[in-house]
Protein backbone atom coordinates (compact mmCIF):
# COMPACT_ATOMS: atom_id res chain seq x y z
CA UNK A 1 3.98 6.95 13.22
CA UNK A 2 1.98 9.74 11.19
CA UNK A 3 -0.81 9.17 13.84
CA UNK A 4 2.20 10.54 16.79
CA UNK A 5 3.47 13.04 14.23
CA UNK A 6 -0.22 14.24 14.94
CA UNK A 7 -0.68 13.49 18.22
CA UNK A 8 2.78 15.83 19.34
CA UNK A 9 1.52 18.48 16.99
CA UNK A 10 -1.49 19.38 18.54
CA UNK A 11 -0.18 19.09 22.14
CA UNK A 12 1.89 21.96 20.33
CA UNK A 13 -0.63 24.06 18.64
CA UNK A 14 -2.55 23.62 22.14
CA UNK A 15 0.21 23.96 24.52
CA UNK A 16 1.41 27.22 22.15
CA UNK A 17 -1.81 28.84 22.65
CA UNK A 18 -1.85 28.85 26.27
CA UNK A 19 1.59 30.00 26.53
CA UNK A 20 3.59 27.24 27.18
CA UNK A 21 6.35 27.93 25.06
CA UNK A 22 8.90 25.39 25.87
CA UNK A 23 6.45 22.66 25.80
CA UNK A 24 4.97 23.60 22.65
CA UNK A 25 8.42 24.01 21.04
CA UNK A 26 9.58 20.50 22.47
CA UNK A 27 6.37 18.85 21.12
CA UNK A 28 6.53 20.49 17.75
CA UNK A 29 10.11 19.62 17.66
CA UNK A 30 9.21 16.06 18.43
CA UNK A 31 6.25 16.12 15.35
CA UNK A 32 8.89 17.21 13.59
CA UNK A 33 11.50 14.45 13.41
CA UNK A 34 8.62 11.68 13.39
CA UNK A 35 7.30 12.69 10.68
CA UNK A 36 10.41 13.68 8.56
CA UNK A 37 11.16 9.86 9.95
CA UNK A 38 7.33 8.87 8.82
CA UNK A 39 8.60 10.35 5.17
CA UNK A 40 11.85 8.54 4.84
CA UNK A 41 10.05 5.19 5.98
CA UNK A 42 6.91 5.37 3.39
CA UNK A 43 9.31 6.35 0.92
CA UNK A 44 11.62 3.39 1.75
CA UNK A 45 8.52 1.22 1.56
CA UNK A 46 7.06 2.59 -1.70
CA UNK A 47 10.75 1.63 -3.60
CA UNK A 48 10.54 -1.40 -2.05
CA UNK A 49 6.83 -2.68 -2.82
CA UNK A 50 7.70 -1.54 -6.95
CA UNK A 51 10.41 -3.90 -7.18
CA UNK A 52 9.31 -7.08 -9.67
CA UNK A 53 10.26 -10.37 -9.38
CA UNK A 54 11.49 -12.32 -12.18
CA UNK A 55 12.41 -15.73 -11.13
C-alpha cells in the first residue's frame, strides 16, 4: 500500500509540473488517504504483533 502511496505521488509531482492541475491534485489526494490508511494499518499491526501469549 506504501508502494501506491508512491506510485499516485509521483504521477502528482509529474502531472503538477506539466500543468495538469486537476490530475495532480486528484493523484496527490489519492497518495494521501493511502497512506494515512498505510499508517493506521502498520500501526494496527505493530499493537498487534507486541501482544504476549501466556497460555
Amino acid at each position: 500500500m506504501l508502494g501506491w502511496s508512491l506510485v499516485f505521488l509521483v504521477i502528482a509531482l509529474i502531472a503538477g509540473a506539466l500543468g495538469f492541475g486537476l490530475v495532480g491534485g486528484t493523484a496527490y489526494a489519492i497518495a494521501k488517504v493511502l497512506f494515512f490508511v498505510f499508517l493506521v494499518l502498520f500501526v494496527i499491526s505493530l499493537i498487534r504483533g507486541r501482544r504476549v501469549n501466556l497460555t
